[in-house]
Structure formats: structure tokens, C-alpha cells
C-alpha atoms as a PDB file:
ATOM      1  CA  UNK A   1     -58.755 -17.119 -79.789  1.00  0.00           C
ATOM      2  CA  UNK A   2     -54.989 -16.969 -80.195  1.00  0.00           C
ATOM      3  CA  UNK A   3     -55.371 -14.767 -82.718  1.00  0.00           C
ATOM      4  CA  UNK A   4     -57.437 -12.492 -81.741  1.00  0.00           C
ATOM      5  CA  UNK A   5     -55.828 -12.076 -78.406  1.00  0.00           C
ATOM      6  CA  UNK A   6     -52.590 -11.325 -80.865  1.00  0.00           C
ATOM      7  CA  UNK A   7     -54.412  -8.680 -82.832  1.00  0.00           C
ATOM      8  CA  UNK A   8     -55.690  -7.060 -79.227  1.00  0.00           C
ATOM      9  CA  UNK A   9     -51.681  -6.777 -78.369  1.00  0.00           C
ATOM     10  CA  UNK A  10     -50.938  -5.097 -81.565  1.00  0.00           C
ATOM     11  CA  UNK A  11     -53.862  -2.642 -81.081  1.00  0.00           C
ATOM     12  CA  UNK A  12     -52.559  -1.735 -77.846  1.00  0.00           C
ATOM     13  CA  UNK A  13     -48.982  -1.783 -79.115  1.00  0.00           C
ATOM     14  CA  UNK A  14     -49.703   0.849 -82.241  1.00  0.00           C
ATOM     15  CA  UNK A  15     -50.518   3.369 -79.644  1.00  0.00           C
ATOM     16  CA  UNK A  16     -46.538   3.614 -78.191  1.00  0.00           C
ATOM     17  CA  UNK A  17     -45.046   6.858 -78.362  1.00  0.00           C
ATOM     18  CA  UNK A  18     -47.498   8.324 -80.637  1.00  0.00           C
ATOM     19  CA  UNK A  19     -49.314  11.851 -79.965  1.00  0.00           C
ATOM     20  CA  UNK A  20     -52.790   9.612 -80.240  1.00  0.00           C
ATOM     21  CA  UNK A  21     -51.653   8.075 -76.637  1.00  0.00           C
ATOM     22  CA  UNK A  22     -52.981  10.430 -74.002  1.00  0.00           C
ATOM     23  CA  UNK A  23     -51.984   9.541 -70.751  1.00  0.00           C
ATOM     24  CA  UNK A  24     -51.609  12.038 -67.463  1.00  0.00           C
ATOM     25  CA  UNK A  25     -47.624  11.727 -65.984  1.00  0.00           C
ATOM     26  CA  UNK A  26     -47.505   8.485 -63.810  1.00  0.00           C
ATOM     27  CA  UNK A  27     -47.440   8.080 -59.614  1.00  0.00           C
ATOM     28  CA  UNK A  28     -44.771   7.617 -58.142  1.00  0.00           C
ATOM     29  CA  UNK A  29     -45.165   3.767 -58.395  1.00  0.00           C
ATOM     30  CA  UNK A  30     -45.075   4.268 -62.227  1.00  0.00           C
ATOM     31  CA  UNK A  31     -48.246   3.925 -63.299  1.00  0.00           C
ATOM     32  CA  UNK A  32     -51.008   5.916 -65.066  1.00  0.00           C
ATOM     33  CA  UNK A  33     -54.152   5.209 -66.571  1.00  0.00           C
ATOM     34  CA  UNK A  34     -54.042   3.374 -70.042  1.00  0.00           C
ATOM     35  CA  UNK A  35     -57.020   2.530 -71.527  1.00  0.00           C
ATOM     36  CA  UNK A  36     -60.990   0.866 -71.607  1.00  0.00           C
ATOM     37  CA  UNK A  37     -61.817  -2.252 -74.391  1.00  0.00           C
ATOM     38  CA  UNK A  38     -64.810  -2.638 -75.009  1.00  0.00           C
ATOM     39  CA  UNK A  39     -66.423  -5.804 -76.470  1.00  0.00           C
ATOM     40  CA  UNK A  40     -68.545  -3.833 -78.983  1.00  0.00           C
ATOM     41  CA  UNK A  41     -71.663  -5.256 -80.297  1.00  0.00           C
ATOM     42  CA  UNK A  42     -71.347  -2.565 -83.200  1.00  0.00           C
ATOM     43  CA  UNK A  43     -67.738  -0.963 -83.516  1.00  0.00           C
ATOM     44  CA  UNK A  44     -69.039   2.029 -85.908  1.00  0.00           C
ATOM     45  CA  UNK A  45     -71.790   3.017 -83.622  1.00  0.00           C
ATOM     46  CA  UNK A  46     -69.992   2.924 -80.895  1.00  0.00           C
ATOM     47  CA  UNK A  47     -67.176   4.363 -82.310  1.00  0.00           C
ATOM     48  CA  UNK A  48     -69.285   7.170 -83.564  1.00  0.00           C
ATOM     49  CA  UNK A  49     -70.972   7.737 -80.304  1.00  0.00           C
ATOM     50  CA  UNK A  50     -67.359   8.832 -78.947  1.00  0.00           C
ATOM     51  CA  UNK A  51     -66.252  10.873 -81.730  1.00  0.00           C
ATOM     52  CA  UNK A  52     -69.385  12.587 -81.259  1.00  0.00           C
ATOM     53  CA  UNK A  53     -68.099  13.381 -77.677  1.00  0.00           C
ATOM     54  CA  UNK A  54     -65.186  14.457 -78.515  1.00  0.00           C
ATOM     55  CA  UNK A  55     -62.733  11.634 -78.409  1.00  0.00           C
ATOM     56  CA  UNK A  56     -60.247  11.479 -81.778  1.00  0.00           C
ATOM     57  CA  UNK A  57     -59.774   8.824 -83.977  1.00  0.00           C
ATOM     58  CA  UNK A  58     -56.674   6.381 -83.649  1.00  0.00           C
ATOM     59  CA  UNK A  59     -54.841   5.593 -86.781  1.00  0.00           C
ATOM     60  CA  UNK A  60     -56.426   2.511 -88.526  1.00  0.00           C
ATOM     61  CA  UNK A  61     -55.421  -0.802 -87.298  1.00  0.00           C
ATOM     62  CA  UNK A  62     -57.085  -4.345 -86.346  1.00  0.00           C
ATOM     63  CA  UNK A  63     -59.061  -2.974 -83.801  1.00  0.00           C
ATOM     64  CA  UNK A  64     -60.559   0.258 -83.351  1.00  0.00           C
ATOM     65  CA  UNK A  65     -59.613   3.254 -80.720  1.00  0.00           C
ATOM     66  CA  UNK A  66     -61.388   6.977 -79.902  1.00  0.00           C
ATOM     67  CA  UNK A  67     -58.659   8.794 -77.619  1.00  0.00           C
ATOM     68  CA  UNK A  68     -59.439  11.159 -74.911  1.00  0.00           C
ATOM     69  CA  UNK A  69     -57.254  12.932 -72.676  1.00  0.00           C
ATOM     70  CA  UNK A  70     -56.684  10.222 -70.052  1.00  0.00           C
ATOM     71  CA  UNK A  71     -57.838   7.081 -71.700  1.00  0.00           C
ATOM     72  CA  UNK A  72     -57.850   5.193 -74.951  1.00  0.00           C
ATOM     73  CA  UNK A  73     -61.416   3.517 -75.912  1.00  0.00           C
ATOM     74  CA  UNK A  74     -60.476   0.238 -77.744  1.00  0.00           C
ATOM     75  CA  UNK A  75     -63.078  -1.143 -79.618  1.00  0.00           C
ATOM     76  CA  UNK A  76     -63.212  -4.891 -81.206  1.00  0.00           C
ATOM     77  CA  UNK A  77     -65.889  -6.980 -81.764  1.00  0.00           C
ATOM     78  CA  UNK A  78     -66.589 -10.368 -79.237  1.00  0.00           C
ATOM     79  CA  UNK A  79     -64.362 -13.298 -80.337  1.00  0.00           C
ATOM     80  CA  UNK A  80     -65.061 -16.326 -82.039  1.00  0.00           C
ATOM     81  CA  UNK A  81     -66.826 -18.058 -80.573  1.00  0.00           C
ATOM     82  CA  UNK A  82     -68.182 -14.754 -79.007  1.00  0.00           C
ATOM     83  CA  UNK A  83     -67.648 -14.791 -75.306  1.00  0.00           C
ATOM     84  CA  UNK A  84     -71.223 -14.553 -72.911  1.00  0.00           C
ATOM     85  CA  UNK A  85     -71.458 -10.178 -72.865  1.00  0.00           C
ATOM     86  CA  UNK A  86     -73.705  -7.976 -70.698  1.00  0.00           C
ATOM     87  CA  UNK A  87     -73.983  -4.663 -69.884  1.00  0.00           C
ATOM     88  CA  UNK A  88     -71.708  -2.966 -67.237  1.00  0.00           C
ATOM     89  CA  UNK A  89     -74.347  -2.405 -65.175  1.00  0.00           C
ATOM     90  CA  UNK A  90     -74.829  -5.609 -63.015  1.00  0.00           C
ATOM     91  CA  UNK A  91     -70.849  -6.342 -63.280  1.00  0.00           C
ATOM     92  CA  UNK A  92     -67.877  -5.222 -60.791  1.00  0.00           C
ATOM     93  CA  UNK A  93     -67.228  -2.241 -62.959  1.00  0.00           C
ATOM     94  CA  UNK A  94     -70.727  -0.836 -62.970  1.00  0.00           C
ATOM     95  CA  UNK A  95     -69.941   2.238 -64.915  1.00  0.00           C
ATOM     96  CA  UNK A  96     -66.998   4.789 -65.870  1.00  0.00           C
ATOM     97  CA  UNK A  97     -67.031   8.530 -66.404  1.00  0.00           C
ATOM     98  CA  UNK A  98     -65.961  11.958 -68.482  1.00  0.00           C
ATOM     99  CA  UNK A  99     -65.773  15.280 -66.993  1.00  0.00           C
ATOM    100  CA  UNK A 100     -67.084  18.336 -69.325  1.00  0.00           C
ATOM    101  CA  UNK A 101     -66.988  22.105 -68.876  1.00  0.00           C
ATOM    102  CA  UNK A 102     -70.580  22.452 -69.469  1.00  0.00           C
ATOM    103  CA  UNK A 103     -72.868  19.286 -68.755  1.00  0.00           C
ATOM    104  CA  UNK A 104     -76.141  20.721 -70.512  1.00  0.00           C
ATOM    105  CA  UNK A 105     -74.405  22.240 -73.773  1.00  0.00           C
ATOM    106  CA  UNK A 106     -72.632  18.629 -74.222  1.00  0.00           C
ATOM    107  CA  UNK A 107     -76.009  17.444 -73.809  1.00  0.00           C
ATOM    108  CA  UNK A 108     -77.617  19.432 -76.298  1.00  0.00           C
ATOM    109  CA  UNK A 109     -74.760  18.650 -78.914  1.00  0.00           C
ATOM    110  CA  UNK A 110     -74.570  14.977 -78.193  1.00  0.00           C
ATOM    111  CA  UNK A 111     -78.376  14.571 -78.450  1.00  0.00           C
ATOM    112  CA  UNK A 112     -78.408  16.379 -81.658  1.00  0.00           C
ATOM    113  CA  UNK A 113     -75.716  13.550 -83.092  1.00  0.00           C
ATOM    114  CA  UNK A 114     -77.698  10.885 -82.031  1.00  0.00           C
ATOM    115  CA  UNK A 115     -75.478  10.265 -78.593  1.00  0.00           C
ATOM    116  CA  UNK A 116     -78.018   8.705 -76.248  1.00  0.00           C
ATOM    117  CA  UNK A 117     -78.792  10.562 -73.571  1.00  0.00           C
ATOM    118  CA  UNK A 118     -81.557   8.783 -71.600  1.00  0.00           C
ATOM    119  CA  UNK A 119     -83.213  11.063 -68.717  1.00  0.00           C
ATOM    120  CA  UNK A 120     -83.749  10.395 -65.145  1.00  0.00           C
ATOM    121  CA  UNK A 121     -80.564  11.746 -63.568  1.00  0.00           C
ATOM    122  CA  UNK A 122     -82.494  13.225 -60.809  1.00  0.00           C
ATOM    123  CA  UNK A 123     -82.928  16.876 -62.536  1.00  0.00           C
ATOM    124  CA  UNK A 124     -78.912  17.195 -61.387  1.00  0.00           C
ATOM    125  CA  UNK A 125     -77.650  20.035 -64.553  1.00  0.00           C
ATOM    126  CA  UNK A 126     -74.593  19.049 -63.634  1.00  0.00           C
ATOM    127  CA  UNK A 127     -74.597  15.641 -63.897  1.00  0.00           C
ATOM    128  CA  UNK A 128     -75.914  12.779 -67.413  1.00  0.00           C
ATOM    129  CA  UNK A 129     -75.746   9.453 -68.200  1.00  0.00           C
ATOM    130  CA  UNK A 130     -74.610   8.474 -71.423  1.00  0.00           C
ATOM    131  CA  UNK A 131     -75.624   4.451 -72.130  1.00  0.00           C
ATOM    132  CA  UNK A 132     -74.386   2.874 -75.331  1.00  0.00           C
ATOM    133  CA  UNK A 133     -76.791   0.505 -77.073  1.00  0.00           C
ATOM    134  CA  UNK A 134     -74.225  -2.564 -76.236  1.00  0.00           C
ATOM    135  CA  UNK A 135     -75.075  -1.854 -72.862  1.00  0.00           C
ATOM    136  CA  UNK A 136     -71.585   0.880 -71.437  1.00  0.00           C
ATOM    137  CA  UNK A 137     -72.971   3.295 -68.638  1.00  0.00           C
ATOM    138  CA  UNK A 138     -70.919   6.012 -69.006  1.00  0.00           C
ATOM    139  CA  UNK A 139     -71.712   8.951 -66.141  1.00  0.00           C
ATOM    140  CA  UNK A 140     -70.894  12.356 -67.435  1.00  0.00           C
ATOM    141  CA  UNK A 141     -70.200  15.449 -64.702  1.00  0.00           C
ATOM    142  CA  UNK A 142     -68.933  18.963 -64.650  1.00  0.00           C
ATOM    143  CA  UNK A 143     -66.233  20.840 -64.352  1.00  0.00           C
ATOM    144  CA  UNK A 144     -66.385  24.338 -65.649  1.00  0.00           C
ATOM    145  CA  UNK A 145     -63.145  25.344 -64.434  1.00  0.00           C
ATOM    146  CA  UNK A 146     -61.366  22.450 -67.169  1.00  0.00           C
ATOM    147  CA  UNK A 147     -59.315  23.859 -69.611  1.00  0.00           C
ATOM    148  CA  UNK A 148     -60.471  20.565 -72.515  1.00  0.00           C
ATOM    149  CA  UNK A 149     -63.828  20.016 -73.600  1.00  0.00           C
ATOM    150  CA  UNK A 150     -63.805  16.786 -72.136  1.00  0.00           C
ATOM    151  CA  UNK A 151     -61.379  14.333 -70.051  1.00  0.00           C
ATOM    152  CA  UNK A 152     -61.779  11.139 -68.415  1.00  0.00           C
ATOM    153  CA  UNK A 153     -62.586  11.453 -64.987  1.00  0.00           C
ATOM    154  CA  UNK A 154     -63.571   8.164 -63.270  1.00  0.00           C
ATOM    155  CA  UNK A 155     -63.567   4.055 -63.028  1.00  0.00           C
ATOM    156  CA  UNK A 156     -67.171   2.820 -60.765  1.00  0.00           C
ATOM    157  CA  UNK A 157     -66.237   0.107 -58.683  1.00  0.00           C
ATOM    158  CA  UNK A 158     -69.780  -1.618 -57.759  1.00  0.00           C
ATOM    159  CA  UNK A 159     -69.007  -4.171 -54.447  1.00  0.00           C
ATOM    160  CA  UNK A 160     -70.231  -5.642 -51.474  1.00  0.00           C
ATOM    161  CA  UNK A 161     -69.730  -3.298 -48.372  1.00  0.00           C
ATOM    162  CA  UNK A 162     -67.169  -5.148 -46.906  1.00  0.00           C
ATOM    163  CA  UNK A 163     -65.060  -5.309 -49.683  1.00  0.00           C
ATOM    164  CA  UNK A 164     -64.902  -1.439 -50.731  1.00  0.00           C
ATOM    165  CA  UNK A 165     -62.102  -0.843 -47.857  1.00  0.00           C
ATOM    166  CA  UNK A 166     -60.422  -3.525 -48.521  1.00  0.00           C
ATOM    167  CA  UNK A 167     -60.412  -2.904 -52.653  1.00  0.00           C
ATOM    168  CA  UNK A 168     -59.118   0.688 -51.767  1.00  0.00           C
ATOM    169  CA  UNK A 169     -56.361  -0.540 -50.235  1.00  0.00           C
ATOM    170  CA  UNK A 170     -55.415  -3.139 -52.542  1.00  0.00           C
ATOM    171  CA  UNK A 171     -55.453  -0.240 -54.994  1.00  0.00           C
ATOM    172  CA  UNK A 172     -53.083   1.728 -53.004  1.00  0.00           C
ATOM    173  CA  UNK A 173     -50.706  -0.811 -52.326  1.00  0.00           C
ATOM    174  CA  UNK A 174     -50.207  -2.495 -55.813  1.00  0.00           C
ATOM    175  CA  UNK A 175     -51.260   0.796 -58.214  1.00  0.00           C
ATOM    176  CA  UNK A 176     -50.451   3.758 -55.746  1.00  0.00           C
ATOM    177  CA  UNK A 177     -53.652   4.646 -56.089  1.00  0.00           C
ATOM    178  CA  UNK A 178     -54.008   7.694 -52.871  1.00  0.00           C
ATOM    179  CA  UNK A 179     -57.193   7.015 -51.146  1.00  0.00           C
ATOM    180  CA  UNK A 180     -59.282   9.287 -49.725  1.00  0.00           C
ATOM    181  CA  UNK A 181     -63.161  10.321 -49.788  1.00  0.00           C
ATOM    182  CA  UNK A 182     -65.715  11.800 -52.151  1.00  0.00           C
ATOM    183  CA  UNK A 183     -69.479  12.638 -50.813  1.00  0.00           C
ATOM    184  CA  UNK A 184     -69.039  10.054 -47.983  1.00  0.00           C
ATOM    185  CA  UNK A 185     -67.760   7.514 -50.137  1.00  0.00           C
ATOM    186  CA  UNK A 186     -64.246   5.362 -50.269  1.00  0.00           C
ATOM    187  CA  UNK A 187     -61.723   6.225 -53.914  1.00  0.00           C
ATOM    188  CA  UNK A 188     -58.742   5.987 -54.849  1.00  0.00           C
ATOM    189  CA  UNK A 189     -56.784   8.766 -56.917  1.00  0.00           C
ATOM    190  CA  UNK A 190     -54.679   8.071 -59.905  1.00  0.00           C
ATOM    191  CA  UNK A 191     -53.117   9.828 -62.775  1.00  0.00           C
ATOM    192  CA  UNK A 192     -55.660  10.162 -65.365  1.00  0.00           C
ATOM    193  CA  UNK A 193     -58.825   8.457 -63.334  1.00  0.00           C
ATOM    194  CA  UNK A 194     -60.613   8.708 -60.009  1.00  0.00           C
ATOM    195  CA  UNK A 195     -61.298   4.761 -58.575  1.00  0.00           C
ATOM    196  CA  UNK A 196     -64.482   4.909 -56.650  1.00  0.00           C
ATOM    197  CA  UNK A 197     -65.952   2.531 -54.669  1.00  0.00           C
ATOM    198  CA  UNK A 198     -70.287   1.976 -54.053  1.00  0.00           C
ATOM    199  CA  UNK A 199     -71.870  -0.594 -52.331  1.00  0.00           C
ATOM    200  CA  UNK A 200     -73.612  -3.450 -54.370  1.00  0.00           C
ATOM    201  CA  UNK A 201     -77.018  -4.508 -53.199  1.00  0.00           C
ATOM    202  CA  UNK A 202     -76.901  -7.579 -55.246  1.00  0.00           C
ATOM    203  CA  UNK A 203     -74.028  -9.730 -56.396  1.00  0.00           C
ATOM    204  CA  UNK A 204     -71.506  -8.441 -59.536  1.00  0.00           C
ATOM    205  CA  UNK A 205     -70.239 -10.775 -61.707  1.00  0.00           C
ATOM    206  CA  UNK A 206     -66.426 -10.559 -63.193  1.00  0.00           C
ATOM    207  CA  UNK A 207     -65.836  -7.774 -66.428  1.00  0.00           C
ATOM    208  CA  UNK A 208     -64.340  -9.974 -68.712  1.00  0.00           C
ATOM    209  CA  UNK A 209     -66.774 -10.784 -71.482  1.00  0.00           C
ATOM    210  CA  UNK A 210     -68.963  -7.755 -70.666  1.00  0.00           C
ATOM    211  CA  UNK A 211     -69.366  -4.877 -72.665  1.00  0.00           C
ATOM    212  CA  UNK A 212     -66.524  -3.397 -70.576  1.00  0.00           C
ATOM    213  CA  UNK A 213     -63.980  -6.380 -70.695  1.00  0.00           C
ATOM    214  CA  UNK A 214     -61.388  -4.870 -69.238  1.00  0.00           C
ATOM    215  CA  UNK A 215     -59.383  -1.239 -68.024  1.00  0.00           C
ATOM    216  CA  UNK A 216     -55.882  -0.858 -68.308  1.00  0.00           C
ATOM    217  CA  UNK A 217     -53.022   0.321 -67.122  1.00  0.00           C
ATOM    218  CA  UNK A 218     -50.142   2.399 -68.757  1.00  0.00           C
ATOM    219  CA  UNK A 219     -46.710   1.359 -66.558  1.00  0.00           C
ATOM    220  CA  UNK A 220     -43.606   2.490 -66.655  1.00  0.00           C
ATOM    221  CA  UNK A 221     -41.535  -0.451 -65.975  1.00  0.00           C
ATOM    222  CA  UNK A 222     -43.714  -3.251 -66.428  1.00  0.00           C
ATOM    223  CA  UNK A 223     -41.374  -6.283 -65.871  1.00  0.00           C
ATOM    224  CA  UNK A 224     -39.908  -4.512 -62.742  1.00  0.00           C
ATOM    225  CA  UNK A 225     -43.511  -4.090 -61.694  1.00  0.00           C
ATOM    226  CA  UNK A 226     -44.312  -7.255 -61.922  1.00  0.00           C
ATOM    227  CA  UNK A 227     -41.290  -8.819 -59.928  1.00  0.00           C
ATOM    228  CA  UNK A 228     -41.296  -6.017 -57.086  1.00  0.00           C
ATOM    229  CA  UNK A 229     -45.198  -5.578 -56.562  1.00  0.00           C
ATOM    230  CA  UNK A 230     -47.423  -8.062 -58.385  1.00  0.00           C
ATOM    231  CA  UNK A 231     -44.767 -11.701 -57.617  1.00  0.00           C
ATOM    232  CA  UNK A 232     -44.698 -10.156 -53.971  1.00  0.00           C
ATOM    233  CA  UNK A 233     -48.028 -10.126 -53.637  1.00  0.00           C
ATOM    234  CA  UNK A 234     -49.357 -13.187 -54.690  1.00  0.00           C
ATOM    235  CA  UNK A 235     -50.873 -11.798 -57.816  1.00  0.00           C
ATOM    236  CA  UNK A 236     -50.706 -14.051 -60.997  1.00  0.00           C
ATOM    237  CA  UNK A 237     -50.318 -13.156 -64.179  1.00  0.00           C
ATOM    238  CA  UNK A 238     -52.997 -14.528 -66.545  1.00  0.00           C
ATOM    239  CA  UNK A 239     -50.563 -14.941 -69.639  1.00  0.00           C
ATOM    240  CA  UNK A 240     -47.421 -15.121 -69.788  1.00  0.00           C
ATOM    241  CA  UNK A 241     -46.137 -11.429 -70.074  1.00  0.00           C
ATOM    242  CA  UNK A 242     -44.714 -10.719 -73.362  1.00  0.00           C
ATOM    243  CA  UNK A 243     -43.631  -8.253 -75.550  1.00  0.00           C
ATOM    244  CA  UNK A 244     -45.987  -7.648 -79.102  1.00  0.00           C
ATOM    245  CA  UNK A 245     -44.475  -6.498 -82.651  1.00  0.00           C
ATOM    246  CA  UNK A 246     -44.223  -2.770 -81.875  1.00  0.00           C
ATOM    247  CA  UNK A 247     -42.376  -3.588 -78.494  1.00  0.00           C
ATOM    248  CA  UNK A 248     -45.092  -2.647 -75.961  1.00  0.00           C
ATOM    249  CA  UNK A 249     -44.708  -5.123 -72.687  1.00  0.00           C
ATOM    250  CA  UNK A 250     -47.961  -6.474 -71.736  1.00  0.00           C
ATOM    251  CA  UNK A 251     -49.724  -8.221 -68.962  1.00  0.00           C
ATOM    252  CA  UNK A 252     -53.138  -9.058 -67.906  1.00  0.00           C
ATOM    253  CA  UNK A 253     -54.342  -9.719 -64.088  1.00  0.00           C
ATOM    254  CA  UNK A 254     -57.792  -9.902 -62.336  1.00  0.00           C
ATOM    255  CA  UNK A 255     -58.408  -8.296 -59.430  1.00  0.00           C
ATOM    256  CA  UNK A 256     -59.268  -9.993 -56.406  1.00  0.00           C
ATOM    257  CA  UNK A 257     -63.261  -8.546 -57.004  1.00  0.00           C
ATOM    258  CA  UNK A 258     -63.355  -9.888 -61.170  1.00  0.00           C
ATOM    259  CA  UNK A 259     -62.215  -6.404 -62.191  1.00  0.00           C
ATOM    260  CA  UNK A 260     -60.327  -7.786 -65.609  1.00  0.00           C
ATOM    261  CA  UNK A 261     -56.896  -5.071 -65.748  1.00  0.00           C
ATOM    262  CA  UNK A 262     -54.393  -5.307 -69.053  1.00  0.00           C
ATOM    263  CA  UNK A 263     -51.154  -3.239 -68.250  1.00  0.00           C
ATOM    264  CA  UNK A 264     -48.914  -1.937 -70.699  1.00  0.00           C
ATOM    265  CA  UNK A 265     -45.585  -0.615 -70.739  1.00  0.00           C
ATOM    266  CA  UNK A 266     -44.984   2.144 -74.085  1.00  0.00           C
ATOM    267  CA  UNK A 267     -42.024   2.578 -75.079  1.00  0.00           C
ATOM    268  CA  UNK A 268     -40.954   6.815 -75.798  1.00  0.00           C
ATOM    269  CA  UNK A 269     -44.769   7.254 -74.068  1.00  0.00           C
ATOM    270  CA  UNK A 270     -45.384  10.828 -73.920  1.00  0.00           C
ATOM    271  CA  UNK A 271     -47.800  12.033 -71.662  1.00  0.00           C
ATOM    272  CA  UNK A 272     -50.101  15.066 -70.441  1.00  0.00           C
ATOM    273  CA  UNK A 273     -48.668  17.349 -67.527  1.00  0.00           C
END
């Protein structure tokens, strides 16, 4: 397990100051959105399933990425032993989401890859549902106005009704993340992603071990960060930060709902306007 949680760090490291890395500018409080990894059942299917989308191959490494403007899609395969996986669906992060210019055309092209596209999204032409055959929901909406073919758009945040106020704030306070409203319903605005929060009707369990393991984080000052917000806060690291082989800082915390976060700090980032 050691090793493989080394070989994650140098995945994530490889990515520093390299054009592959796609972030948006960070907040104010210095952070940005990083990243998805995925616990990938098949790392060539999925990983052709979001090249088919549009994403771009990362350079070759221990594990596997597909970059998008706004996130990095890691890919690695469970560990040994491999941990207990599940879908997203039925975990605190239920789902997570793209933004295209034209939802139907992407459709059509997708489909004709072998992307699966399964119906029933209410006859909405602006709105799909990709679901990977590990089990990743991944909602797909429109934007015709966008000047990329595709972008990451959102993070699903699946809770009981009590908590969803109470996770939006939490995001505000220790990511910056601006809260506000879409359709009725509580989110939470950061470079690069859209939080948004839906009431559960049945329990979630925690992301780590699911197909989505974890989301993360770009920061920009990761070991100020975690003295002046996370130590403050009562939020505990669950390793020891540290700093890999290509000199990317890295951290991993759980959210107070089982939402598994990594958070990185790249060194010469360069990010998206």
C-alpha cells in the first residue's frame, strides 16, 4: 500500500508546471480545482471513454491521466489488496459533470465511439448522462455560448437535508468556495468547478474506495494553508503532508460528510484565465 500510495504522489507530481495541467486562476484563498482519481476497474476503457470526449492524454507515467480544461482524470487500478469499490452513485459524491457547446452533437459523436450514453434523461436536449462501466456518473449539460468543446463544470454533493447548508458553508470557509443558488438548490462556486449540493433520500457512504476515490484540490500555498485554515479548524490531515520527487506538496483530508479531498501545491503551475 506504501507503494502505491508513492506512485499516486508521483502521478500527481508529473503534472507541475506542465501545459498538460489545466487549472482555472485560483480564489482568493488560493485554491482552484485540481483533479478526479478514479479507482478504475479497466484503465484503457476508461481512459478511452475520455479521450473520446475530448480530454488529452497526459505524458506516460505510473498511473494514467485524460486532461480537460479544469480537471485532471487520474486513472489507476484498485490496490493490492484491492480496496471494497462501488459506483458513485449511492456515495457522498453521487456524480460530477462537463459542460459542452452542443449536448446532442457530443452525443451523436460519443455514441458513435462507443461512449455510453444510456437514455432516460427526461427528453432534456440539453442535458446526458454519461456512466462508465466501473460505475462514474458523469452528467453532461450545455453551454453553447463556451468558447472549448468541453470543460469541467461541476462536483454532485449527494447529503442528508440538514447537512447541505451546513456543507456549503464549510466549503466557503475552508476552500472559498462563494455560495449561492442554482434552480432552488444550495452550491458553492470555485475556480474550475461548481459544488452543488442535493438531498439524499437514503444514506451515502464515504468516496474513498469507490469508483470516484477522491477530488482534489490545486493550492497555492499548501503548507500555509494548512497552518492558517485547515490546523485552525480542527481539520486533520490524513498523512503526514509531504513533498514527492518532482516537488509537488501534498495532503489528503476527508470532509466532515466522507467526501475523500487530495490537495496539491504545483510548483511554476500555469493556469487558464
Amino acid at each position: 500500500m506504501e507503494r502505491m500510495f508513492a506512485m499516486v504522489c508521483l502521478a500527481s507530481g508529473l503534472m507541475a508546471g506542465t501545459a498538460w495541467a489545466q487549472p482555472y486562476t485560483p480564489n482568493e484563498a488560493g485554491v482552484t480545482m485540481g483533479h478526479w482519481h478514479l479507482n478504475s476497474a479497466s484503465i484503457e476503457i476508461n481512459k478511452k471513454i475520455f479521450l473520446s470526449m475530448g480530454g488529452t492524454a497526459g505524458p506516460a507515467a505510473p498511473l494514467q491521466r485524460v486532461i480537460f480544461p479544469g480537471v485532471m482524470v487520474i486513472l489507476n487500478l484498485p490496490g493490492d489488496p484491492p480496496p471494497t469499490t462501488g459506483p458513485s452513485v449511492g456515495s457522498v459524491v453521487n456524480h460530477v459533470g462537463f459542460v459542452v457547446s452542443n449536448v446532442q452533437d457530443a452525443v451523436a459523436k460519443w455514441k458513435a465511439a462507443g461512449v455510453p450514453v444510456p437514455p432516460g434523461n427526461k427528453n432534456r436536449l440539453d442535458q446526458a448522462y454519461v456512466v462508465t462501466p466501473d460505475g462514474l456518473r458523469i452528467e453532461i449539460l450545455e453551454d453553447k455560448n463556451q468558447t472549448v468543446p468541453i470543460r469541467h463544470e461541476h462536483v454532485h454533493f449527494f447529503l442528508p437535508e440538514a447537512a447541505i447548508p451546513e456543507s456549503q458553508a464549510w466549503y466557503a470557509k475552508i476552500f472559498g468556495a462563494k455560495p449561492g443558488t442554482r434552480a432552488g438548490a444550495a452550491v458553492g462556486d470555485l475556480p474550475g468547478v461548481q459544488l452543488r449540493f442535493a438531498k439524499a433520500t437514503e444514506p451515502q457512504v464515504p468516496t474513498k474506495g469507490r469508483i470516484l476515490d477522491h477530488i482534489g484540490f490545486d493550492i497555492s500555498d499548501l503548507k500555509g494553508f494548512i497552518k492558517k485554515t485547515l490546523e485552525p479548524n480542527g481539520i486533520k490531515l490524513e498523512s503526514p503532508y509531504r513533498k514527492n520527487d518532482a516537488g509537488v506538496g501534498i495532503a489528503f483530508i476527508t470532509d466532515p460528510w466522507g467526501a475523500y479531498i487530495e490537495l496539491n501545491e504545483r510548483p511554476n503551475a500555469v493556469y487558464i484565465n
